[in-house]
Protein backbone atom coordinates (compact mmCIF):
# COMPACT_ATOMS: atom_id res chain seq x y z
CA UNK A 1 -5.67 -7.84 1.63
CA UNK A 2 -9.46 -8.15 2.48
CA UNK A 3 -11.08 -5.52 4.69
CA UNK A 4 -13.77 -7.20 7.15
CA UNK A 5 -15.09 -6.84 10.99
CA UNK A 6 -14.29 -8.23 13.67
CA UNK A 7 -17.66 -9.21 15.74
CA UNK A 8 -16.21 -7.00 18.72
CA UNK A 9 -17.07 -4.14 16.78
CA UNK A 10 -21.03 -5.12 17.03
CA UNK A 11 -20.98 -5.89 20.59
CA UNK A 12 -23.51 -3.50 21.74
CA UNK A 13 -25.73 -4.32 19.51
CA UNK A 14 -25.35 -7.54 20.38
CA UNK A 15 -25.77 -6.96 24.11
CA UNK A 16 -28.56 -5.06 23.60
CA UNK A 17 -30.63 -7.74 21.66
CA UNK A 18 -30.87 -6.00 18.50
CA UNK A 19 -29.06 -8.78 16.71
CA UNK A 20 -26.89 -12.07 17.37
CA UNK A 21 -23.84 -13.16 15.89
CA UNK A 22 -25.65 -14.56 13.07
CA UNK A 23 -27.28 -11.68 12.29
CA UNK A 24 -23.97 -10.02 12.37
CA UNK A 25 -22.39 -11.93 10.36
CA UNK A 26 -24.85 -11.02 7.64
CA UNK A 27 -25.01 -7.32 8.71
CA UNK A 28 -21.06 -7.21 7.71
CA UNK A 29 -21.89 -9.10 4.38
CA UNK A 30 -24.52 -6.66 3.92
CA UNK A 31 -22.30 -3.68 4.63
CA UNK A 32 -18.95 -4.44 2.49
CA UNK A 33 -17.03 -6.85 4.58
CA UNK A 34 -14.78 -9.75 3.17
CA UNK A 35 -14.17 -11.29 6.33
CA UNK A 36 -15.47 -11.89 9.58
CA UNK A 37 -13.58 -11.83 13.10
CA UNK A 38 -15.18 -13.92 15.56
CA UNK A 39 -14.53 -12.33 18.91
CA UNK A 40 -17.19 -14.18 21.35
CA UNK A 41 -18.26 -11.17 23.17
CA UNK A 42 -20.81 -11.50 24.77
CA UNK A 43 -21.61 -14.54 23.22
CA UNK A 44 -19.94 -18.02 23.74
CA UNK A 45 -18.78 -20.08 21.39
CA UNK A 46 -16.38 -22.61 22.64
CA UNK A 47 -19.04 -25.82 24.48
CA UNK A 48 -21.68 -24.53 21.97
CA UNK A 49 -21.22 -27.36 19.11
CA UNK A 50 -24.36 -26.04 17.61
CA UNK A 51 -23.45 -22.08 17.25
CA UNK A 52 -20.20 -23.10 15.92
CA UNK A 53 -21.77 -24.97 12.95
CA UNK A 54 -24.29 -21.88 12.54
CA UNK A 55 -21.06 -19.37 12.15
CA UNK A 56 -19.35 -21.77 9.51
CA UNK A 57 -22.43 -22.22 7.57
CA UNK A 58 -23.70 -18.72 7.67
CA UNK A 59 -20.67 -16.97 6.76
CA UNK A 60 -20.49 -19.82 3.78
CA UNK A 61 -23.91 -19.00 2.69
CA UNK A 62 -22.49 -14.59 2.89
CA UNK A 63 -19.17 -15.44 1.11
CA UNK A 64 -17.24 -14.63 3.93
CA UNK A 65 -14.13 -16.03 5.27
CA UNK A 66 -13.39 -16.27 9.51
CA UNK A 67 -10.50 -15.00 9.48
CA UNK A 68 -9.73 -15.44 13.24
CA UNK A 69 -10.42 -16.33 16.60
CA UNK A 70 -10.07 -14.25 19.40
CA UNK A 71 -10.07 -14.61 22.88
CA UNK A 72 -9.14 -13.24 26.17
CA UNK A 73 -6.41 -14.88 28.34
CA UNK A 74 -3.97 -14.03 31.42
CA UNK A 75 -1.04 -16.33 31.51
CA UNK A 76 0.01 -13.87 34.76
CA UNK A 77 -1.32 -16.03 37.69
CA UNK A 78 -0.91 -16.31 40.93
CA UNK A 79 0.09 -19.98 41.33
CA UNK A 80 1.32 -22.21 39.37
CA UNK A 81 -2.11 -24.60 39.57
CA UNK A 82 -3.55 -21.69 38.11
CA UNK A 83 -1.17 -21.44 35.21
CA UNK A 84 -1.99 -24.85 34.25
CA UNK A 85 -5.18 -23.81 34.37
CA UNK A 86 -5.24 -21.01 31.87
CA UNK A 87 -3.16 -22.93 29.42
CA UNK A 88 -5.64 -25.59 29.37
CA UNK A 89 -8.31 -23.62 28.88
CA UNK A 90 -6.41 -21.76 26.06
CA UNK A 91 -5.70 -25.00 24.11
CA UNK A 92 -9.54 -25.99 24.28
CA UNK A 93 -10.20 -22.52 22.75
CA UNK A 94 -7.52 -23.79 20.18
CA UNK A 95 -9.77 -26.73 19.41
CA UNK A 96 -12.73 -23.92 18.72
CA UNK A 97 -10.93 -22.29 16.36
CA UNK A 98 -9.98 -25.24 14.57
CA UNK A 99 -13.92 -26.19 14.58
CA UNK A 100 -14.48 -22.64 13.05
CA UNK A 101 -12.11 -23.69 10.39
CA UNK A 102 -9.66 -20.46 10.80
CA UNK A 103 -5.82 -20.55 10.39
CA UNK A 104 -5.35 -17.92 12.95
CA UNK A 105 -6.10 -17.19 16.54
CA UNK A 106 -5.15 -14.19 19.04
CA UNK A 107 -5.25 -14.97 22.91
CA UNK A 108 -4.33 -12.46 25.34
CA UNK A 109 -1.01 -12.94 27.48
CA UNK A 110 -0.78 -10.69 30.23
CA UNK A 111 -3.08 -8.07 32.20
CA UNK A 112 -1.39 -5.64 34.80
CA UNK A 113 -2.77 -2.73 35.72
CA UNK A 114 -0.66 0.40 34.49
CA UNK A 115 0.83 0.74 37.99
CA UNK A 116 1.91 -2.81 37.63
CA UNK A 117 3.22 -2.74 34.03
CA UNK A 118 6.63 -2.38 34.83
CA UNK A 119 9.81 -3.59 32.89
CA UNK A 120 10.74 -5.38 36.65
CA UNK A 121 7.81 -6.81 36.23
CA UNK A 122 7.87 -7.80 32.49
CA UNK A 123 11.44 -9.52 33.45
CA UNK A 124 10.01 -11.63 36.16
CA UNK A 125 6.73 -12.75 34.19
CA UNK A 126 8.58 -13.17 30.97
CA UNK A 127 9.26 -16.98 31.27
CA UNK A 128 6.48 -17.84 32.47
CA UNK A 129 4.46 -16.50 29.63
CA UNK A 130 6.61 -17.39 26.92
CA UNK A 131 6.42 -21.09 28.16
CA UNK A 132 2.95 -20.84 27.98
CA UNK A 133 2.49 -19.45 24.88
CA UNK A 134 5.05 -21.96 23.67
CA UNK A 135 2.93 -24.85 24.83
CA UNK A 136 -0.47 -23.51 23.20
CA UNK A 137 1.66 -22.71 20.12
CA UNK A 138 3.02 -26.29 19.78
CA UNK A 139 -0.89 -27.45 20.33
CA UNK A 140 -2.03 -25.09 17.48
CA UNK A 141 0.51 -26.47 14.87
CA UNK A 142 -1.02 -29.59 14.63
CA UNK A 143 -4.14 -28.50 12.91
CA UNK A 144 -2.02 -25.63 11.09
CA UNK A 145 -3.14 -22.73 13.12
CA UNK A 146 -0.61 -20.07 13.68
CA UNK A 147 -1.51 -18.22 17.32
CA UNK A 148 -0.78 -14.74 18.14
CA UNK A 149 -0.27 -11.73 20.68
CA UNK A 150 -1.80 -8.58 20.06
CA UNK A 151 -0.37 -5.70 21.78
CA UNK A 152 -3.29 -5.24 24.15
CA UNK A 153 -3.65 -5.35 28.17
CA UNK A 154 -1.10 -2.78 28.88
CA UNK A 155 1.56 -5.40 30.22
CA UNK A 156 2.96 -6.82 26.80
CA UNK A 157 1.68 -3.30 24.35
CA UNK A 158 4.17 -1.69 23.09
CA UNK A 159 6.42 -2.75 19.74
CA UNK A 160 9.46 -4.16 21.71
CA UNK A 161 7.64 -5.80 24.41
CA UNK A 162 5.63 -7.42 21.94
CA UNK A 163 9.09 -8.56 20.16
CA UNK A 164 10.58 -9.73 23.24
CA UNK A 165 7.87 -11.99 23.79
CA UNK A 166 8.10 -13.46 20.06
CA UNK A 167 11.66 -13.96 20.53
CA UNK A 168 11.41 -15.79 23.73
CA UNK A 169 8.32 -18.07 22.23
CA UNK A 170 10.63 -18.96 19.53
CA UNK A 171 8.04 -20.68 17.16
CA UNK A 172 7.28 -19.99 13.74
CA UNK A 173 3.22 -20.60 13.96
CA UNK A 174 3.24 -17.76 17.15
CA UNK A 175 3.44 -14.05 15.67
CA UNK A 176 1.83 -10.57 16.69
CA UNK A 177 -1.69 -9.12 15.73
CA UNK A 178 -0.80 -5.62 14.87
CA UNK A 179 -3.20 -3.32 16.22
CA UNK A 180 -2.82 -0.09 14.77
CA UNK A 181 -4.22 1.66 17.23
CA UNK A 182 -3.27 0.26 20.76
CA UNK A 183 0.03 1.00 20.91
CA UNK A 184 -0.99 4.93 21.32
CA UNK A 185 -2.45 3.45 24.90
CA UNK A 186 0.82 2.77 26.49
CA UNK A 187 2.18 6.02 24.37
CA UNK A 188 3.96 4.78 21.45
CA UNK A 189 3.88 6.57 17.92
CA UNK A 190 1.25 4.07 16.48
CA UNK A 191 2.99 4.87 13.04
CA UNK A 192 6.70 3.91 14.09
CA UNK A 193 5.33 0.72 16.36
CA UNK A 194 3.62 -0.56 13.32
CA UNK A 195 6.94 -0.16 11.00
CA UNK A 196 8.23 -1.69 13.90
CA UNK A 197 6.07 -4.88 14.11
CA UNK A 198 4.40 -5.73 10.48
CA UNK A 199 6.89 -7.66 9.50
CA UNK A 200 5.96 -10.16 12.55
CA UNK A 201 2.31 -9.88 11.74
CA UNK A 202 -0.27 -12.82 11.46
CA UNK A 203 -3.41 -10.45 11.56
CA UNK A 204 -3.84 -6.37 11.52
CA UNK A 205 -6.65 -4.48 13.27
CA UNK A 206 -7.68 -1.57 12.43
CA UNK A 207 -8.40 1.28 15.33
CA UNK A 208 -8.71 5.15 15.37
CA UNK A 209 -8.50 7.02 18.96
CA UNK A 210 -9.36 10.41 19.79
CA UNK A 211 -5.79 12.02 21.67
CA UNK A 212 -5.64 14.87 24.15
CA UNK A 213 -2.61 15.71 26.64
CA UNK A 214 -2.91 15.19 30.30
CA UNK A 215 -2.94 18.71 31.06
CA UNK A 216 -6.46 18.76 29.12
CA UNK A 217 -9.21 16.24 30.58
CA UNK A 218 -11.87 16.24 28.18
CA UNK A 219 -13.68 14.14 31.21
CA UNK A 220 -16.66 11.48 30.54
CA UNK A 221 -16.22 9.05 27.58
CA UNK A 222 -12.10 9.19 27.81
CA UNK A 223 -9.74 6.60 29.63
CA UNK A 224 -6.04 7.40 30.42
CA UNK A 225 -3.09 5.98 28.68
CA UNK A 226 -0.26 4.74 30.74
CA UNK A 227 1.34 8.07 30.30
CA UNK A 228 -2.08 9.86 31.44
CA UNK A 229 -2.97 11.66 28.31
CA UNK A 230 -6.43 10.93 27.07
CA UNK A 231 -8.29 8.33 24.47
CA UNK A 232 -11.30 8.12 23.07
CA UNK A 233 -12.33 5.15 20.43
CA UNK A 234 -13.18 6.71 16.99
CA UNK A 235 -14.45 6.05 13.54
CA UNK A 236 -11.76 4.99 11.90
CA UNK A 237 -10.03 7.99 9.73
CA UNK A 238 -11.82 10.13 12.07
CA UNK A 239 -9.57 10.19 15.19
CA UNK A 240 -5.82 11.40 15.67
CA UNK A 241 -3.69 8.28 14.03
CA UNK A 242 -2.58 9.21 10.89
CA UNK A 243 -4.06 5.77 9.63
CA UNK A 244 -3.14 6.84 5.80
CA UNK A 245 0.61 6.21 6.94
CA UNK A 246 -0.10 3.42 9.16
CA UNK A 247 -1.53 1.83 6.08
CA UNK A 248 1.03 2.96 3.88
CA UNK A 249 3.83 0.90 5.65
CA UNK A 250 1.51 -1.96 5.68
CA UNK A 251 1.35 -2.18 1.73
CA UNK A 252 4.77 -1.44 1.20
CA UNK A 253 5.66 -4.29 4.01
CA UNK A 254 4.40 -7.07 1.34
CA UNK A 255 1.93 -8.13 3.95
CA UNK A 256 -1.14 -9.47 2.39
CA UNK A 257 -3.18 -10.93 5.08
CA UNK A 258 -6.68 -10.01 6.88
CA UNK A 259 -7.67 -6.33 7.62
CA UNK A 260 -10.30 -6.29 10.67
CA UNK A 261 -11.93 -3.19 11.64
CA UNK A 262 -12.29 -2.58 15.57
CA UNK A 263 -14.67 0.01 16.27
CA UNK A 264 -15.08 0.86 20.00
CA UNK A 265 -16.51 4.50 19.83
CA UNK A 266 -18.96 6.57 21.67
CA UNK A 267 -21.18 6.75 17.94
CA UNK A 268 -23.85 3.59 17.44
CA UNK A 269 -21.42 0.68 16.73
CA UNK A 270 -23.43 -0.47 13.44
CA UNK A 271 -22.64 3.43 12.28
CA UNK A 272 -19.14 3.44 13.20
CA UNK A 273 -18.30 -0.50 11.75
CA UNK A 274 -19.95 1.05 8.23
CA UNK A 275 -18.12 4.25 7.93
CA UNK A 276 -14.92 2.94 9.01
CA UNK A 277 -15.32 -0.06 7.05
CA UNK A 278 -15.92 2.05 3.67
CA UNK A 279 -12.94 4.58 4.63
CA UNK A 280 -10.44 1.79 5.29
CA UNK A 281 -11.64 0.44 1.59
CA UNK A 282 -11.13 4.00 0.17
CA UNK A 283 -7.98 4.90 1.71
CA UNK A 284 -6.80 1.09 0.82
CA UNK A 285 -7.92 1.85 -2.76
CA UNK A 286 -6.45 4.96 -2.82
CA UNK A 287 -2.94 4.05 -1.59
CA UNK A 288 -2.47 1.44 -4.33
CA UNK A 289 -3.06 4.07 -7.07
């Protein structure tokens, strides 16, 4: 397993001018990363010919490998022209990734508010999606690229939503980005989900949160979980997940792919990508003892 960043992690920084994704991609070289997760936030990528050959060449020139591409996407629309729309737009992203020369790529499937993330819901948009991640599935396969859903956007989060969706796909090149953390948003043990899904996983992120019960608001910095307890994005091995255990199952699950650090934390993100970066190595090294 190789330990690396995903670019989302940097995204202030990048925002704020203090480096591009270039530089970034260097700055994880520079810091102990293996890989590189190109998220384009708040940069684009796909249209940009030119970028795209700067990423391949620069993480050549670090040693690292781009392990994925991953974008945003909402196959829940409100007409069917729209659909279309979106799926198109998905498979041109598909042709990115296969400039970028990566095997994998998460898009998102669904946004609903928390309100709107019912299981009436899930069973009415269910088709829908699945037939569209079907279709951008099928387009991957011809350049060998194995897609993904990452349980993310409250609608399609937790374990067995995520499953149901795989199931109803039905295509061995579409699997699940496990992210370690998100499942605590829609209030799932993150340990149990992740037993739960690693054995469907084409990617793992890596994510701490901060955790307090409703009935104790910690106010400014927090956002609410679909249960209405609290989160807060930490350094990872800081926060509440017991990420030794969530890491655990992952080595004893045989899975042997990418391991990209998402830091989204209060602390300055180039801070919070190193530590978390150096305790996911540790605890990694540690666990194979």
């Amino acid at each position: 397993m190789k330990i690396g960043l995903s670019t989302y992690s940097l995204s202030k920084a990048i925002k704020a001018g203090e480096m591009d994704v270039i530089e970034a991609i260097q700055w994880i070289a520079d810091n102990g990363g293996k890989h590189v997760e190109i998220v384009p936030s708040p940069f684009t990528v796909t249209g940009d010919d030119k970028l795209v050959s700067a990423i391949v060449k620069k993480a050549k020139d670090t040693g690292l490998d781009i392990s994925s591409y991953t974008i945003g996407g909402n196959l829940v629309c409100a007409s069917e022209e729209d659909f279309k729309k979106e799926v198109e737009r998905l498979k041109k992203e598909v042709d990115t990734a296969h400039a970028l020369g990566v095997k994998l790529m998460r898009h998102d499937v669904a946004y609903r508010t928390i309100e709107e993330s019912t299981l009436e819901n899930l069973e009415k948009d269910l088709p829908a999606l699945a037939k569209g991640c079907r279709e951008i599935a099928d387009y991957a396969k011809k350049f060998g690229i194995t897609t993904s859903v990452e349980n993310h956007g409250r609608h399609i989060q937790g374990s067995e939503r995520v499953q149901r969706l795989l199931r109803a796909v039905g295509r061995d090149n579409y699997k699940t980005t496990v992210d370690i953390g998100n499942f605590l948003c829609v209030d799932e043990n993150p340990v149990c989900a992740v037993k739960n899904n690693i054995k469907y996983a084409s990617m793992v992120h890596l994510k701490d949160f901060y955790y307090r019960p409703a009935s104790e608001n910690p106010g400014e910095g927090w956002f609410p979980s679909s249960g209405g307890n609290y989160l807060r994005g930490a350094i990872f091995g800081h926060g509440d997940i017991d990420v030794r255990a969530a890491l655990k199952i992952i080595c004893e699950s045989g899975y042997n792919g990418y391991l990209s650090l998402e830091f989204e934390g209060m602390e300055d993100c180039k801070l919070g990508s190193r530590l978390g970066m150096a305790n996911a190595t540790r605890i990694l090294e540690e666990l194979k003892k």
